[in-house]
PDB file of N, CA and C in Angstrom:
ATOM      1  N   UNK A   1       0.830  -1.182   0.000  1.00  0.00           N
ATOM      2  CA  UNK A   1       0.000   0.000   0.000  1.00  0.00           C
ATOM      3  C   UNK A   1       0.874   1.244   0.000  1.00  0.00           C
ATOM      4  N   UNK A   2       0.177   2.287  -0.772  1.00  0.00           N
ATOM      5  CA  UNK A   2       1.177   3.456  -0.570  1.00  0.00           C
ATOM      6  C   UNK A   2      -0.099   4.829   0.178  1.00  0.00           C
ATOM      7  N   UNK A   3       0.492   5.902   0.344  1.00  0.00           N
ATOM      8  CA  UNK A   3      -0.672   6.609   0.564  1.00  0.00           C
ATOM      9  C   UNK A   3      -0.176   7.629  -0.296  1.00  0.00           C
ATOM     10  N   UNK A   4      -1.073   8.916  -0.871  1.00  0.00           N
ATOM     11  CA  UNK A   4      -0.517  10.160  -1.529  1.00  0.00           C
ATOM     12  C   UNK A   4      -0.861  11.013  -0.637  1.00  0.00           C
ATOM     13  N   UNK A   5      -0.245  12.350  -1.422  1.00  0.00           N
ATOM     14  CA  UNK A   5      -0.396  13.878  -0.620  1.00  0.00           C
ATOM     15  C   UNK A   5      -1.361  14.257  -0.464  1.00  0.00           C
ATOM     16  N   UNK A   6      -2.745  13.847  -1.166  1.00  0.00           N
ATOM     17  CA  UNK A   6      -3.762  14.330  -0.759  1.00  0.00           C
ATOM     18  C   UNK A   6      -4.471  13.219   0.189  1.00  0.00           C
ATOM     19  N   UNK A   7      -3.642  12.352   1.349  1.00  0.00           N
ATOM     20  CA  UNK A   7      -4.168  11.336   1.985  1.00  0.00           C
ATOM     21  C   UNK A   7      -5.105  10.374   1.513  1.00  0.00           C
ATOM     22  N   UNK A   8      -5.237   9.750   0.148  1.00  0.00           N
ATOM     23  CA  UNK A   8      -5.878   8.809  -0.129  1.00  0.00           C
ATOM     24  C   UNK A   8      -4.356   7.322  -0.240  1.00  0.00           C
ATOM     25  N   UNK A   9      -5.099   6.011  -0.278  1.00  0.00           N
ATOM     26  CA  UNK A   9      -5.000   4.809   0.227  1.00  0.00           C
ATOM     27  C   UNK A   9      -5.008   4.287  -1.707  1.00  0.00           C
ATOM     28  N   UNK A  10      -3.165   4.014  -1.664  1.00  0.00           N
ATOM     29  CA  UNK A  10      -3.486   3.108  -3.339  1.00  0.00           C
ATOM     30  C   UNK A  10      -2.920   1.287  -2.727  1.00  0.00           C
ATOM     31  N   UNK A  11      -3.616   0.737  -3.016  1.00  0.00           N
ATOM     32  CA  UNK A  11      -3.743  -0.603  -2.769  1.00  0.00           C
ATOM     33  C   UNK A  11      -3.669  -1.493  -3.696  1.00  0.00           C
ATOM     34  N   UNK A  12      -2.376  -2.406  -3.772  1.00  0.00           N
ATOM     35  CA  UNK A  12      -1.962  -3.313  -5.003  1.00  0.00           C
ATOM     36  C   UNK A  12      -2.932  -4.501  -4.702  1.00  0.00           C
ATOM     37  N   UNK A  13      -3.814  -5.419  -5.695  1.00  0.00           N
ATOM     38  CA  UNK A  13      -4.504  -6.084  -5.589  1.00  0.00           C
ATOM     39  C   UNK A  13      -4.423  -7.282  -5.696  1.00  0.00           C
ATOM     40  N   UNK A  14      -4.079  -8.185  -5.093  1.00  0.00           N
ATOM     41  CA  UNK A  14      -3.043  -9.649  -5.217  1.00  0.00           C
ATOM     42  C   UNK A  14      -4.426 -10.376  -5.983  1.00  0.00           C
ATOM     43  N   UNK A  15      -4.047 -10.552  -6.709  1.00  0.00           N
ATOM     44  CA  UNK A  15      -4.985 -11.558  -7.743  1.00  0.00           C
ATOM     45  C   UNK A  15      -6.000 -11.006  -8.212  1.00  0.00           C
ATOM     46  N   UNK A  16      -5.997  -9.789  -8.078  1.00  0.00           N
ATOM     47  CA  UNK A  16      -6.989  -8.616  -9.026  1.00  0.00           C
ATOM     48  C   UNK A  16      -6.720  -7.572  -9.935  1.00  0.00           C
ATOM     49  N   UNK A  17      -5.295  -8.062 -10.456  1.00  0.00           N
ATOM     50  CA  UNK A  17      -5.340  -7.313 -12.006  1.00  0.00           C
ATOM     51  C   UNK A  17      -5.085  -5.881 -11.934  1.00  0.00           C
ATOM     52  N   UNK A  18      -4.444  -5.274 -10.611  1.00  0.00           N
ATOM     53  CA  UNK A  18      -4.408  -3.749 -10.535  1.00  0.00           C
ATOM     54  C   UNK A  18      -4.235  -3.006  -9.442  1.00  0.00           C
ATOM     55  N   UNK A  19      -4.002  -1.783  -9.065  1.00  0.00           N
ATOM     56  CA  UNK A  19      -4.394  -0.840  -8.099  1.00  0.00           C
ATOM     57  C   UNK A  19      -5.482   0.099  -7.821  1.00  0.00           C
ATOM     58  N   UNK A  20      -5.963  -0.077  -6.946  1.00  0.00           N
ATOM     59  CA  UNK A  20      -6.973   0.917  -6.562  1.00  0.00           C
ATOM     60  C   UNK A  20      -6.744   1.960  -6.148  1.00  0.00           C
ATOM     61  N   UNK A  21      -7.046   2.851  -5.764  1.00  0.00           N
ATOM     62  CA  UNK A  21      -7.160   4.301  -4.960  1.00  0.00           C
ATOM     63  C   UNK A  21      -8.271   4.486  -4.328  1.00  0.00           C
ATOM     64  N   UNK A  22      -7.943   4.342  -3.138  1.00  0.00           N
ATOM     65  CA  UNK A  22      -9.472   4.144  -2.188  1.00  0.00           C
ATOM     66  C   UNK A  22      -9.340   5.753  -1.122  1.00  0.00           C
ATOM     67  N   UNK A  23     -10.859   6.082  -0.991  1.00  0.00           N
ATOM     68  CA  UNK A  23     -10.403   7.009   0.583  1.00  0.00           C
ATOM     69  C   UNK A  23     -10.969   6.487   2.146  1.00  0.00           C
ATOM     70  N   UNK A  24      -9.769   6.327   2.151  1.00  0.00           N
ATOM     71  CA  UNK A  24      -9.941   5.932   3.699  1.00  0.00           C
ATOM     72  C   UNK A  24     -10.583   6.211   4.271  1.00  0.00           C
ATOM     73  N   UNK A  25     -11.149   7.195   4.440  1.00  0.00           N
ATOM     74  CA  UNK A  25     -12.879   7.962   5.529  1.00  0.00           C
ATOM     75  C   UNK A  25     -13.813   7.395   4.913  1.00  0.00           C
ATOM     76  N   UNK A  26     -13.888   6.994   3.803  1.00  0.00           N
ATOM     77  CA  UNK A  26     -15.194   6.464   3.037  1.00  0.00           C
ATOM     78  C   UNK A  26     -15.014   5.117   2.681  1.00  0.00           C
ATOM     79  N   UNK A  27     -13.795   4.924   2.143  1.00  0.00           N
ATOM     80  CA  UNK A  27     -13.808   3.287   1.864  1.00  0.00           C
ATOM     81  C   UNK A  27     -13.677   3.522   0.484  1.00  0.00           C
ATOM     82  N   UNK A  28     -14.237   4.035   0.158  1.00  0.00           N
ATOM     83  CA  UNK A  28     -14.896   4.205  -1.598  1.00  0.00           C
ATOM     84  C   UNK A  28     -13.581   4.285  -2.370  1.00  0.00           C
ATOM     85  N   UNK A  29     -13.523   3.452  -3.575  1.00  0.00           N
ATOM     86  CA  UNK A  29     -12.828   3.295  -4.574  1.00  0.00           C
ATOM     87  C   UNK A  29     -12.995   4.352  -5.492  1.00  0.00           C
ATOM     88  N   UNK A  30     -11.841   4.984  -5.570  1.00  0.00           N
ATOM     89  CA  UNK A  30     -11.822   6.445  -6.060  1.00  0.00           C
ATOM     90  C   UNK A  30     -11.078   6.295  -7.865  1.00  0.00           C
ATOM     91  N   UNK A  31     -10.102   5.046  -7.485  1.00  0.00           N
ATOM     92  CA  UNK A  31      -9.596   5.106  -8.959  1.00  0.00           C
ATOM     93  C   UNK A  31      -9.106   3.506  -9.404  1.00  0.00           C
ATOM     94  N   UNK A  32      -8.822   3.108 -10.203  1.00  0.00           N
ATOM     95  CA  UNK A  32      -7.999   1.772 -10.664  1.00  0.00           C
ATOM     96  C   UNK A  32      -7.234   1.603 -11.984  1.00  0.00           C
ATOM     97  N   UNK A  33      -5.944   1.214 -11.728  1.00  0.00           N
ATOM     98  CA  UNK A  33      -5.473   1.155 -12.542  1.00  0.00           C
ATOM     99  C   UNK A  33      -4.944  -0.503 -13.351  1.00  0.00           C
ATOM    100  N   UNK A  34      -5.469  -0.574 -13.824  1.00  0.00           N
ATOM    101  CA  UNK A  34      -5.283  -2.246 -14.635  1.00  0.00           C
ATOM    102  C   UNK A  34      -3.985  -2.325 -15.186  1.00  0.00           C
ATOM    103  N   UNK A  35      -3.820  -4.036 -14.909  1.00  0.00           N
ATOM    104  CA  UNK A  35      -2.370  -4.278 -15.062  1.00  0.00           C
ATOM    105  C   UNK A  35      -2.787  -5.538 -16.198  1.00  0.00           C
ATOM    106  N   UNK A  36      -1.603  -5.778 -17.033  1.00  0.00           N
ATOM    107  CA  UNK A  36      -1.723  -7.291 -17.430  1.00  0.00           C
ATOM    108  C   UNK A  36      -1.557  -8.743 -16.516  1.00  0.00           C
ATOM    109  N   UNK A  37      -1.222  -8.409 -15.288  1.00  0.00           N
ATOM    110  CA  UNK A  37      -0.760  -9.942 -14.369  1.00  0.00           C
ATOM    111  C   UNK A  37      -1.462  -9.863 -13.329  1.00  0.00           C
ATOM    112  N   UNK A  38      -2.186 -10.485 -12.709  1.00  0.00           N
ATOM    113  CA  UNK A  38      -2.698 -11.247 -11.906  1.00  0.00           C
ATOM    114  C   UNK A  38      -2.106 -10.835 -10.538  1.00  0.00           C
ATOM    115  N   UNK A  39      -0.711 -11.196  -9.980  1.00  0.00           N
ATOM    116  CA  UNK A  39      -0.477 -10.781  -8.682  1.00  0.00           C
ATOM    117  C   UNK A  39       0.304  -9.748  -8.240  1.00  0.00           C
ATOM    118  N   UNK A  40      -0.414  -8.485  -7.953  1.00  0.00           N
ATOM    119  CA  UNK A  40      -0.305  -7.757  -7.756  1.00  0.00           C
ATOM    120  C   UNK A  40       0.695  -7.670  -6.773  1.00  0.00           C
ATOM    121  N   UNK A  41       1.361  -7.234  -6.067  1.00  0.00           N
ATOM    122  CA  UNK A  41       2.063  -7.786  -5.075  1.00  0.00           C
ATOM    123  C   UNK A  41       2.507  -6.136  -4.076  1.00  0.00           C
ATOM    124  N   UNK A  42       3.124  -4.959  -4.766  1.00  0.00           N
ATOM    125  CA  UNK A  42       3.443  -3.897  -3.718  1.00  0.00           C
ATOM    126  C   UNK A  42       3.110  -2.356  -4.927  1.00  0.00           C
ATOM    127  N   UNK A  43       3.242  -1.295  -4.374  1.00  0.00           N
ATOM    128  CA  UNK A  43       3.267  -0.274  -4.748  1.00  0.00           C
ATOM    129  C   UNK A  43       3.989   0.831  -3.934  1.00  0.00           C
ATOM    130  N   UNK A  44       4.877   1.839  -4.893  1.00  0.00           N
ATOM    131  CA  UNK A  44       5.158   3.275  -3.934  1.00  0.00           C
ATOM    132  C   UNK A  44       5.400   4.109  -5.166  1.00  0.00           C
ATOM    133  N   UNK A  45       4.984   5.811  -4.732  1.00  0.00           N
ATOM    134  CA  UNK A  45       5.898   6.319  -5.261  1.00  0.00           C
ATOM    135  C   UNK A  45       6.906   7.475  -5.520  1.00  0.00           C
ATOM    136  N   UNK A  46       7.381   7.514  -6.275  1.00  0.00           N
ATOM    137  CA  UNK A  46       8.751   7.689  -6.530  1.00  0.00           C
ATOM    138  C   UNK A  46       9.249   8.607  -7.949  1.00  0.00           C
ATOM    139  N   UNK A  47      10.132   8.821  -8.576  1.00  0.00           N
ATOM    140  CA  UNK A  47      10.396   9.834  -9.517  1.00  0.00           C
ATOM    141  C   UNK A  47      10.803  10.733  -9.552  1.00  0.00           C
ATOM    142  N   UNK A  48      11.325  11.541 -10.577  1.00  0.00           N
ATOM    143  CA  UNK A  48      11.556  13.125 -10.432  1.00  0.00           C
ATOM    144  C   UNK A  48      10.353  13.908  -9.775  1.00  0.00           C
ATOM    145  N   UNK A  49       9.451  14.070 -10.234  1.00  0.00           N
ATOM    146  CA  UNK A  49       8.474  14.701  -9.443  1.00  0.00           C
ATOM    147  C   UNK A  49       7.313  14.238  -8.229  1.00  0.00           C
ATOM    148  N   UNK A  50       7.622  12.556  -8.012  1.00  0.00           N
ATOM    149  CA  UNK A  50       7.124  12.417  -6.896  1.00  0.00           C
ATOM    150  C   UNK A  50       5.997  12.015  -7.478  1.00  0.00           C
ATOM    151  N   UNK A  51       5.157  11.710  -8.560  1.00  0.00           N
ATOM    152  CA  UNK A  51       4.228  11.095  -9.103  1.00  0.00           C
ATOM    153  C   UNK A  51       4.233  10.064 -10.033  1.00  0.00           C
ATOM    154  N   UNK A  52       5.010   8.972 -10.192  1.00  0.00           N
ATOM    155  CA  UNK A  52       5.189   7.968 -10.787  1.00  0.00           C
ATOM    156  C   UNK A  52       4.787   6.831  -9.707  1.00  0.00           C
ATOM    157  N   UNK A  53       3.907   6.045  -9.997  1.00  0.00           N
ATOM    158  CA  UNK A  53       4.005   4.490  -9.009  1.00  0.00           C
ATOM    159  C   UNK A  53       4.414   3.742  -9.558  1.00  0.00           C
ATOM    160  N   UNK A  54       5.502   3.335  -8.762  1.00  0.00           N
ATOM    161  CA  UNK A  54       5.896   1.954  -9.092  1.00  0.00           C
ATOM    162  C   UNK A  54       5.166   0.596  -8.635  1.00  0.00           C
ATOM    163  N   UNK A  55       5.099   0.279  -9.309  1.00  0.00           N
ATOM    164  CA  UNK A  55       4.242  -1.126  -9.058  1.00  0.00           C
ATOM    165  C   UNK A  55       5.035  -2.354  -9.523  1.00  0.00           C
ATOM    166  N   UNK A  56       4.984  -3.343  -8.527  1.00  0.00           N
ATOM    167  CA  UNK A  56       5.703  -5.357  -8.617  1.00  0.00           C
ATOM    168  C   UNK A  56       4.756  -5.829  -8.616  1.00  0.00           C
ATOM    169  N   UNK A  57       5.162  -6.809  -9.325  1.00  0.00           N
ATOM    170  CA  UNK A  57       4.020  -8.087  -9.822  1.00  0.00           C
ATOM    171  C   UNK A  57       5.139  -9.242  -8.856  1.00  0.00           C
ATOM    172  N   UNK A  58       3.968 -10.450  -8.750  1.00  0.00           N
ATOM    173  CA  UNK A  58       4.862 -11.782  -8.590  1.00  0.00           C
ATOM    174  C   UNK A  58       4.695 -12.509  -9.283  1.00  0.00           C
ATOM    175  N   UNK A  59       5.557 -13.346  -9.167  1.00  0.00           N
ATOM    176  CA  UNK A  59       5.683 -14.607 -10.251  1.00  0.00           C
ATOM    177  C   UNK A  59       4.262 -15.469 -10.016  1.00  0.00           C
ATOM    178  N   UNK A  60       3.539 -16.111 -10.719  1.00  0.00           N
ATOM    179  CA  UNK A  60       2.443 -16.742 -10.595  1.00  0.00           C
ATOM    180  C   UNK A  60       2.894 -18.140 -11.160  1.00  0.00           C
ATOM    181  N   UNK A  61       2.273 -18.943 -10.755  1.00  0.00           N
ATOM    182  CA  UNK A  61       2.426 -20.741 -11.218  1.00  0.00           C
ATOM    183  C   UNK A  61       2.447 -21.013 -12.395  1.00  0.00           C
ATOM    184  N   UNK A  62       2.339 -20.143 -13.562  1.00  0.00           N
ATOM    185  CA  UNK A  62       2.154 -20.491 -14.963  1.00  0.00           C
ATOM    186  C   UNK A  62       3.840 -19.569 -15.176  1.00  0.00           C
ATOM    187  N   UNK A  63       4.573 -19.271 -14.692  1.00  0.00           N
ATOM    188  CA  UNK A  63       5.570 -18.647 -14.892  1.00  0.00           C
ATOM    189  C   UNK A  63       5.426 -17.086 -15.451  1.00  0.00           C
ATOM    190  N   UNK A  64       4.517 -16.553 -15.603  1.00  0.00           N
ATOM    191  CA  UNK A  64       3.909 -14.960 -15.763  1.00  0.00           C
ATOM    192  C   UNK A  64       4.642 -14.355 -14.789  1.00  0.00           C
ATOM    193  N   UNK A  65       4.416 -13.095 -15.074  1.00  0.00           N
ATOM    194  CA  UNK A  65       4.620 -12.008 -13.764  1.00  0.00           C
ATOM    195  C   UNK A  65       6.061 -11.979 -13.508  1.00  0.00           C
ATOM    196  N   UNK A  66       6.590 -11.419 -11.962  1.00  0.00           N
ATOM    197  CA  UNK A  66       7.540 -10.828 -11.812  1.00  0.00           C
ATOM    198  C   UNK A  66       8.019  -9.393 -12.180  1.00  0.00           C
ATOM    199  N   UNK A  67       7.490  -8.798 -13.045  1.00  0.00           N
ATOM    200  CA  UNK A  67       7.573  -7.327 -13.761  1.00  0.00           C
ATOM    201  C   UNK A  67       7.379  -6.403 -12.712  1.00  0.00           C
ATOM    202  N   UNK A  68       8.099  -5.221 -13.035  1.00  0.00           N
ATOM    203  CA  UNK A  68       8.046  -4.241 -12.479  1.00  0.00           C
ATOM    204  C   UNK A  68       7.357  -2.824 -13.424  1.00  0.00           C
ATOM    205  N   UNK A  69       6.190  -2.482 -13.000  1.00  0.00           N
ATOM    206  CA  UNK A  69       5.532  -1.019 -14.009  1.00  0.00           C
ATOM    207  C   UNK A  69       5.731  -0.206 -13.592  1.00  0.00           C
ATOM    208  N   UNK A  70       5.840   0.933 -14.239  1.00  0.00           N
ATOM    209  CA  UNK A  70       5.488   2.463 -13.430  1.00  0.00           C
ATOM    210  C   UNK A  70       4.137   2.948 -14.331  1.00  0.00           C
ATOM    211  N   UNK A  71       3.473   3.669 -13.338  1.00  0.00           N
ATOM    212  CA  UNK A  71       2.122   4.285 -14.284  1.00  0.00           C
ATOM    213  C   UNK A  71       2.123   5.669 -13.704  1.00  0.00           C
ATOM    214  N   UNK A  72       2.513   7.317 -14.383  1.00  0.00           N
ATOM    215  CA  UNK A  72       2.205   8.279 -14.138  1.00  0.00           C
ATOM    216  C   UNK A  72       1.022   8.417 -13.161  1.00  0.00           C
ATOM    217  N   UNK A  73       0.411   8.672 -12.286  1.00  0.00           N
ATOM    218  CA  UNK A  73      -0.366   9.560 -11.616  1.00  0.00           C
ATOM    219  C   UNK A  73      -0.448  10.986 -11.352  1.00  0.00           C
ATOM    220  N   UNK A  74      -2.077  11.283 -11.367  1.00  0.00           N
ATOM    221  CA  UNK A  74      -2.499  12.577 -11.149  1.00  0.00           C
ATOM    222  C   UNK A  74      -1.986  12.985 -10.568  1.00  0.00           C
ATOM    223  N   UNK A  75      -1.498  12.791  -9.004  1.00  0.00           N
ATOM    224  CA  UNK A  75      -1.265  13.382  -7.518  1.00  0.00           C
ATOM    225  C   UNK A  75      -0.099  12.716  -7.335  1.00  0.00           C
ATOM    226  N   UNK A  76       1.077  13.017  -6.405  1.00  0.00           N
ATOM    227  CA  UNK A  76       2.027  13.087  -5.908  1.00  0.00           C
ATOM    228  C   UNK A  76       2.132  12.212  -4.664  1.00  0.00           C
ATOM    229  N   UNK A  77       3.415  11.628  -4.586  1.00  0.00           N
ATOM    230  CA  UNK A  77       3.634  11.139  -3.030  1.00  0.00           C
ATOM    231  C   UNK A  77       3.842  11.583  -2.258  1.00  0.00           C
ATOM    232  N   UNK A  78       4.535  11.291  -1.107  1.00  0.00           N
ATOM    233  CA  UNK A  78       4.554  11.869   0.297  1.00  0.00           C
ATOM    234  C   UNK A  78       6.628  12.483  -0.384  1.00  0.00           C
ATOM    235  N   UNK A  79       7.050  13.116   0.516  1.00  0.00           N
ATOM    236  CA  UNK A  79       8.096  13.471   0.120  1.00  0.00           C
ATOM    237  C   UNK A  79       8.673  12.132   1.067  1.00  0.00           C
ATOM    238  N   UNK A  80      10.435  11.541   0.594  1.00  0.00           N
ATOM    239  CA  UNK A  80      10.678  10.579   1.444  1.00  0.00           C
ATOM    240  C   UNK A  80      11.122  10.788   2.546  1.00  0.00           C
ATOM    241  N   UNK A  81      11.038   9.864   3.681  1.00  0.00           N
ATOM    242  CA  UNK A  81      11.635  10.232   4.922  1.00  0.00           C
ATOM    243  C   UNK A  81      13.027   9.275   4.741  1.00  0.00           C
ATOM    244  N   UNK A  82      13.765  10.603   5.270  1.00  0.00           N
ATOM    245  CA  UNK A  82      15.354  10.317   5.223  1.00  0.00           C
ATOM    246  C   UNK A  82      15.810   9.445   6.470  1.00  0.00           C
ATOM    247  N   UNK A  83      15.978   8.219   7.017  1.00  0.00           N
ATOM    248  CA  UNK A  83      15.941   7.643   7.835  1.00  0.00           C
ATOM    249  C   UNK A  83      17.611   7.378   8.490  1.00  0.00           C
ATOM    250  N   UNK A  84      17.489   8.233   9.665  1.00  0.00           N
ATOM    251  CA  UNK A  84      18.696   8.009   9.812  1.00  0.00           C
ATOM    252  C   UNK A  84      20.059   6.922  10.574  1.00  0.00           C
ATOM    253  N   UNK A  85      20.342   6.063   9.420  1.00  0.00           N
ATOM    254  CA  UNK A  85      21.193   4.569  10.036  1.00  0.00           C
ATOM    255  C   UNK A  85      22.284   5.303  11.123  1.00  0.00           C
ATOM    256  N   UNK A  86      22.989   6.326  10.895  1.00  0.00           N
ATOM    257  CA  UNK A  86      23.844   6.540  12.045  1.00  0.00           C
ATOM    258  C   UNK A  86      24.115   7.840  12.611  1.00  0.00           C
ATOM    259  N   UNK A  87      24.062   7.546  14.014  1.00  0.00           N
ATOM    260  CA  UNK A  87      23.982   9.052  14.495  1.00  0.00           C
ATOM    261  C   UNK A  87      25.357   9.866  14.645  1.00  0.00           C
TER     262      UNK A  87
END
Protein backbone atom coordinates (compact mmCIF):
# COMPACT_ATOMS: atom_id res chain seq x y z
CA UNK A 1 0.00 0.00 0.00
CA UNK A 2 1.18 3.46 -0.57
CA UNK A 3 -0.67 6.61 0.56
CA UNK A 4 -0.52 10.16 -1.53
CA UNK A 5 -0.40 13.88 -0.62
CA UNK A 6 -3.76 14.33 -0.76
CA UNK A 7 -4.17 11.34 1.98
CA UNK A 8 -5.88 8.81 -0.13
CA UNK A 9 -5.00 4.81 0.23
CA UNK A 10 -3.49 3.11 -3.34
CA UNK A 11 -3.74 -0.60 -2.77
CA UNK A 12 -1.96 -3.31 -5.00
CA UNK A 13 -4.50 -6.08 -5.59
CA UNK A 14 -3.04 -9.65 -5.22
CA UNK A 15 -4.98 -11.56 -7.74
CA UNK A 16 -6.99 -8.62 -9.03
CA UNK A 17 -5.34 -7.31 -12.01
CA UNK A 18 -4.41 -3.75 -10.53
CA UNK A 19 -4.39 -0.84 -8.10
CA UNK A 20 -6.97 0.92 -6.56
CA UNK A 21 -7.16 4.30 -4.96
CA UNK A 22 -9.47 4.14 -2.19
CA UNK A 23 -10.40 7.01 0.58
CA UNK A 24 -9.94 5.93 3.70
CA UNK A 25 -12.88 7.96 5.53
CA UNK A 26 -15.19 6.46 3.04
CA UNK A 27 -13.81 3.29 1.86
CA UNK A 28 -14.90 4.21 -1.60
CA UNK A 29 -12.83 3.30 -4.57
CA UNK A 30 -11.82 6.44 -6.06
CA UNK A 31 -9.60 5.11 -8.96
CA UNK A 32 -8.00 1.77 -10.66
CA UNK A 33 -5.47 1.16 -12.54
CA UNK A 34 -5.28 -2.25 -14.63
CA UNK A 35 -2.37 -4.28 -15.06
CA UNK A 36 -1.72 -7.29 -17.43
CA UNK A 37 -0.76 -9.94 -14.37
CA UNK A 38 -2.70 -11.25 -11.91
CA UNK A 39 -0.48 -10.78 -8.68
CA UNK A 40 -0.31 -7.76 -7.76
CA UNK A 41 2.06 -7.79 -5.07
CA UNK A 42 3.44 -3.90 -3.72
CA UNK A 43 3.27 -0.27 -4.75
CA UNK A 44 5.16 3.28 -3.93
CA UNK A 45 5.90 6.32 -5.26
CA UNK A 46 8.75 7.69 -6.53
CA UNK A 47 10.40 9.83 -9.52
CA UNK A 48 11.56 13.12 -10.43
CA UNK A 49 8.47 14.70 -9.44
CA UNK A 50 7.12 12.42 -6.90
CA UNK A 51 4.23 11.09 -9.10
CA UNK A 52 5.19 7.97 -10.79
CA UNK A 53 4.00 4.49 -9.01
CA UNK A 54 5.90 1.95 -9.09
CA UNK A 55 4.24 -1.13 -9.06
CA UNK A 56 5.70 -5.36 -8.62
CA UNK A 57 4.02 -8.09 -9.82
CA UNK A 58 4.86 -11.78 -8.59
CA UNK A 59 5.68 -14.61 -10.25
CA UNK A 60 2.44 -16.74 -10.59
CA UNK A 61 2.43 -20.74 -11.22
CA UNK A 62 2.15 -20.49 -14.96
CA UNK A 63 5.57 -18.65 -14.89
CA UNK A 64 3.91 -14.96 -15.76
CA UNK A 65 4.62 -12.01 -13.76
CA UNK A 66 7.54 -10.83 -11.81
CA UNK A 67 7.57 -7.33 -13.76
CA UNK A 68 8.05 -4.24 -12.48
CA UNK A 69 5.53 -1.02 -14.01
CA UNK A 70 5.49 2.46 -13.43
CA UNK A 71 2.12 4.28 -14.28
CA UNK A 72 2.21 8.28 -14.14
CA UNK A 73 -0.37 9.56 -11.62
CA UNK A 74 -2.50 12.58 -11.15
CA UNK A 75 -1.27 13.38 -7.52
CA UNK A 76 2.03 13.09 -5.91
CA UNK A 77 3.63 11.14 -3.03
CA UNK A 78 4.55 11.87 0.30
CA UNK A 79 8.10 13.47 0.12
CA UNK A 80 10.68 10.58 1.44
CA UNK A 81 11.64 10.23 4.92
CA UNK A 82 15.35 10.32 5.22
CA UNK A 83 15.94 7.64 7.83
CA UNK A 84 18.70 8.01 9.81
CA UNK A 85 21.19 4.57 10.04
CA UNK A 86 23.84 6.54 12.04
CA UNK A 87 23.98 9.05 14.50
Amino acid sequence: MAIDCEGMLWVALWGGYGVARYDPKTGKQLEFVPLPDRNVSCCTFGGEGGDILYITMAMDEDGGGGYLYEWKADVKGPAPYRFPLYS
